[in-house]
C-alpha atoms as a PDB file:
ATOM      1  CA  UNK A   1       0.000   0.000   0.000  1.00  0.00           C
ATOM      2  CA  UNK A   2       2.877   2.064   0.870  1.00  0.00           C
ATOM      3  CA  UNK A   3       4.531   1.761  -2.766  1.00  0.00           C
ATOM      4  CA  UNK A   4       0.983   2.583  -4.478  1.00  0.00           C
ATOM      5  CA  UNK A   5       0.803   5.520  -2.520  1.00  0.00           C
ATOM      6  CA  UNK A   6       4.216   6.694  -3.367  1.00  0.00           C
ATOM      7  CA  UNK A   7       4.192   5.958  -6.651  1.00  0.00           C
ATOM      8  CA  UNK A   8       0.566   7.984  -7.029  1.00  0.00           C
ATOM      9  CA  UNK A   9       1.508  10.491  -5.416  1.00  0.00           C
ATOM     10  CA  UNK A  10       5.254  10.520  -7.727  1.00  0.00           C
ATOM     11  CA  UNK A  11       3.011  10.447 -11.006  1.00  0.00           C
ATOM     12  CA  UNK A  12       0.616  13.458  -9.711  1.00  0.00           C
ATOM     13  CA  UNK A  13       3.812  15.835  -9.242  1.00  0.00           C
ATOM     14  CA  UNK A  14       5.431  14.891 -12.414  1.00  0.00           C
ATOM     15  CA  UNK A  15       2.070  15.031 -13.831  1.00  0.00           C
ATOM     16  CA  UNK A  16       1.784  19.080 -12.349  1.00  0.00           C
ATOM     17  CA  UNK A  17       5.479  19.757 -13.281  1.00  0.00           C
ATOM     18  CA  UNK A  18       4.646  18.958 -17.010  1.00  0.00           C
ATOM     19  CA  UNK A  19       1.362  20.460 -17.072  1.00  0.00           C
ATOM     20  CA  UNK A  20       2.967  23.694 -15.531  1.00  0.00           C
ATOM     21  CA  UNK A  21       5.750  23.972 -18.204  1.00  0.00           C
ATOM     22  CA  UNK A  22       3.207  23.134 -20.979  1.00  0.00           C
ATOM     23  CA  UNK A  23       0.534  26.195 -20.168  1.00  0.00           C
ATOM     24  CA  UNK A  24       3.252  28.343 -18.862  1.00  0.00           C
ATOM     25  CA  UNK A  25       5.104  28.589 -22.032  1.00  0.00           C
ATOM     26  CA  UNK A  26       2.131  29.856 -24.329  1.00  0.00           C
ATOM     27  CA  UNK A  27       0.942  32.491 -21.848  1.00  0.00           C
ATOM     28  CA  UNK A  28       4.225  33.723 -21.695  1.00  0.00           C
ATOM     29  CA  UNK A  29       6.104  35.104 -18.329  1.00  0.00           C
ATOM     30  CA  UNK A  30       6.466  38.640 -16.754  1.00  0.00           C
ATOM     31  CA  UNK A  31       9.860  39.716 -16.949  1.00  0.00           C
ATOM     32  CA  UNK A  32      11.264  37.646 -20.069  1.00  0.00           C
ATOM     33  CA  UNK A  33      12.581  39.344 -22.965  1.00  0.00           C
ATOM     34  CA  UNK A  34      10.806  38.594 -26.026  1.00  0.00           C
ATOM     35  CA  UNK A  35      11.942  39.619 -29.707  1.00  0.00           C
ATOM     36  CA  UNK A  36       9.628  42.123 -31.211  1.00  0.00           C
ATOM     37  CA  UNK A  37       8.425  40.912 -34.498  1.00  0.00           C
ATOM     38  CA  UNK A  38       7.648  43.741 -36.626  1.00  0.00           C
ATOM     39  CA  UNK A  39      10.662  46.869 -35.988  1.00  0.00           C
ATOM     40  CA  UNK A  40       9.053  48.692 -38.962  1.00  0.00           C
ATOM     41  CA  UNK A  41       6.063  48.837 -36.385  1.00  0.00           C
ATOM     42  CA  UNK A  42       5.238  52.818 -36.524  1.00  0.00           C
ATOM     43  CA  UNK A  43       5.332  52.468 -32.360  1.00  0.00           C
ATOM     44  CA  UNK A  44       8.582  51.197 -32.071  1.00  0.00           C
ATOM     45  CA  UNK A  45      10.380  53.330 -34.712  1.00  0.00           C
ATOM     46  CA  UNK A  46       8.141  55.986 -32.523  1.00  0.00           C
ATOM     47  CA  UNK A  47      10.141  54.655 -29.032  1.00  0.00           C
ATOM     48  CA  UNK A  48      13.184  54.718 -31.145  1.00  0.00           C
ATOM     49  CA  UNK A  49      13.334  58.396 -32.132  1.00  0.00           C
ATOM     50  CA  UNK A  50      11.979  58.893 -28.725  1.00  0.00           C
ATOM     51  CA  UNK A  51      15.454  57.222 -27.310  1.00  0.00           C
ATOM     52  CA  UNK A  52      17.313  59.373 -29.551  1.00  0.00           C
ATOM     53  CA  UNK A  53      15.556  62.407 -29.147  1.00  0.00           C
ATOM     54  CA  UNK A  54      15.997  62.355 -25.203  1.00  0.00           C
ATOM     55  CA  UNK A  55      19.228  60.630 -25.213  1.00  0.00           C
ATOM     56  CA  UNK A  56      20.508  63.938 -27.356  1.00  0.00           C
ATOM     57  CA  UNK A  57      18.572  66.116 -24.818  1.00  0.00           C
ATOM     58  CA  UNK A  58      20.243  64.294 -21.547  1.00  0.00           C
ATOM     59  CA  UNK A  59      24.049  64.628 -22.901  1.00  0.00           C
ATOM     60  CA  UNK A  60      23.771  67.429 -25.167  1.00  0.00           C
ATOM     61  CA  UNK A  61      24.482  65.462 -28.343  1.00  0.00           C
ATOM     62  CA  UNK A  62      23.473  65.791 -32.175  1.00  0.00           C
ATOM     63  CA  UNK A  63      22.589  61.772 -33.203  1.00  0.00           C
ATOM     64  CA  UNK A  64      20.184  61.842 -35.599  1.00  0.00           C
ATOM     65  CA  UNK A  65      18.002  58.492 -35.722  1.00  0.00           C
ATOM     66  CA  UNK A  66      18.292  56.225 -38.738  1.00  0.00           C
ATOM     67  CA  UNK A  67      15.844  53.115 -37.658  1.00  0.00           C
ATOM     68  CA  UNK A  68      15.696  50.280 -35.442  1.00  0.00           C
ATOM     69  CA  UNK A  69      18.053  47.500 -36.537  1.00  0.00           C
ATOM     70  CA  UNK A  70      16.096  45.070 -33.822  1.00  0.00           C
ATOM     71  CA  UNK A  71      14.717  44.783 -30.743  1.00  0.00           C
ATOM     72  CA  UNK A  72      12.989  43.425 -27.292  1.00  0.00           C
ATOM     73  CA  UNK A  73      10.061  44.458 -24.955  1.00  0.00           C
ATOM     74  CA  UNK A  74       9.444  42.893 -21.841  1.00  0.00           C
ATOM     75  CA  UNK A  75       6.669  43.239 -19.424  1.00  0.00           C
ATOM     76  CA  UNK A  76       7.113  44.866 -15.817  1.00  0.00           C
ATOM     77  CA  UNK A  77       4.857  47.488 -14.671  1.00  0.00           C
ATOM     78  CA  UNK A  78       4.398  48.673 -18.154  1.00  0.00           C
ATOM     79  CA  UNK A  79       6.535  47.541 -21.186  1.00  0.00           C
ATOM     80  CA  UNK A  80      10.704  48.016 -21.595  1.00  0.00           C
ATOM     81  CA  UNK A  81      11.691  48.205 -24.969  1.00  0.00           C
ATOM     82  CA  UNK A  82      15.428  47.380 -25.241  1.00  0.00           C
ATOM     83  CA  UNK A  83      16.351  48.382 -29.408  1.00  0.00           C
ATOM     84  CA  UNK A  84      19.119  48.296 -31.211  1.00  0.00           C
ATOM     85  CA  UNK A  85      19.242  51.708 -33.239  1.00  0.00           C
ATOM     86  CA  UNK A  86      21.022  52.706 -35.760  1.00  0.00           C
ATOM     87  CA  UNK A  87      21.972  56.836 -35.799  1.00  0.00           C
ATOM     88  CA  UNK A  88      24.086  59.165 -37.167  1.00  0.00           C
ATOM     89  CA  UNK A  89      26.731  61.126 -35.646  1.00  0.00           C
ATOM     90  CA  UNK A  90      28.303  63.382 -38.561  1.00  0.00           C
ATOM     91  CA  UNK A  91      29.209  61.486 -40.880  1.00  0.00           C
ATOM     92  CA  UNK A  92      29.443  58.306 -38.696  1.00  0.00           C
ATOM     93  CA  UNK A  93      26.817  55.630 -38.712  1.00  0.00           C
ATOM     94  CA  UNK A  94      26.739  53.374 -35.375  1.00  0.00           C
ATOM     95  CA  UNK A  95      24.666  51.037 -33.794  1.00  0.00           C
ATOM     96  CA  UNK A  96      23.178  51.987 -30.273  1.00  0.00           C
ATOM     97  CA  UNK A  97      21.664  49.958 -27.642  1.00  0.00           C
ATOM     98  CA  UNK A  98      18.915  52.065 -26.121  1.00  0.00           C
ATOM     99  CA  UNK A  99      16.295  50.817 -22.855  1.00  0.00           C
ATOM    100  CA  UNK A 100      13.210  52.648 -22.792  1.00  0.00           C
ATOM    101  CA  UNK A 101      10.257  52.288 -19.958  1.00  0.00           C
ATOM    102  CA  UNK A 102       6.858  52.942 -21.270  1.00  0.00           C
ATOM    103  CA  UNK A 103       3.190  53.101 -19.672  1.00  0.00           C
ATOM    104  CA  UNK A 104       0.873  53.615 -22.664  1.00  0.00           C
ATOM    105  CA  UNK A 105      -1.665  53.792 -20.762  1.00  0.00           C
ATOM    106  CA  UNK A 106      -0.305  57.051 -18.795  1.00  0.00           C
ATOM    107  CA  UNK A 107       1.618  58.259 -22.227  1.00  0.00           C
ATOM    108  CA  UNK A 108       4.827  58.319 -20.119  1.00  0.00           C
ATOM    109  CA  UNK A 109       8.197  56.784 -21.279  1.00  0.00           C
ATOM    110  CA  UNK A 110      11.250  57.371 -19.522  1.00  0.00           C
ATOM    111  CA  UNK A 111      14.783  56.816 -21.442  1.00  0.00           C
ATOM    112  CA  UNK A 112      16.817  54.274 -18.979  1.00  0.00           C
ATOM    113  CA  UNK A 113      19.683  53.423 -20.408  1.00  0.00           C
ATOM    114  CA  UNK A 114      21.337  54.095 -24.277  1.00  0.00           C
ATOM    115  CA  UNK A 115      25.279  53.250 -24.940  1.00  0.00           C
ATOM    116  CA  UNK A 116      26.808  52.858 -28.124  1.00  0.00           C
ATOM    117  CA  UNK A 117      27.498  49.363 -29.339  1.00  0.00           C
END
């Protein structure tokens, strides 16, 4: 009886575990970068000029925005929107990484981070 009971009670956690991972995966998690799909989207070439824009503003510089080469969002309190832009500086063309907070629902985004790369 003892081995039965072990053995059920083996096959209903392995049972969860896999049931967990399968319906997890879809739904997606909070806090997991995911690849945006579309970075001709007229919103994220929007966040990108935005990151420019402000990043120009913060250090006094004259980067003009190109596009976004590619990029990531990722839920938390709102949606972060790491991109990879590509700008001008002169004559110079480089690729930037740029972090950007948004609430759309407020209309607030905050740069948080942009560094060349």
């Amino acid at each position: 009886m003892k081995t039965q009971t072990q053995t059920l009670i083996l096959i209903t956690l392995i049972s969860f575990i896999a049931l967990n991972g399968m319906f997890a995966a879809p739904l997606g998690r909070t806090g997991g970068w995911k690849p945006i799909k579309d970075i001709k989207n007229p919103h994220v070439k929007e966040i990108g000029q935005y990151a420019v824009s402000q990043h120009n503003k913060d250090v006094k510089a004259n980067l003009k925005f190109i596009q976004v080469v590619r990029g990531e969002t990722q839920v938390i309190s709102g949606e972060n929107y790491r991109l990879i832009i590509l700008a001008k500086d002169g004559a110079a063309k480089n690729n930037y990484e740029a972090v950007v907070w948004e609430k759309a629902w407020q209309g607030y985004m905050n740069l948080t981070s942009f560094k060349q790369v």
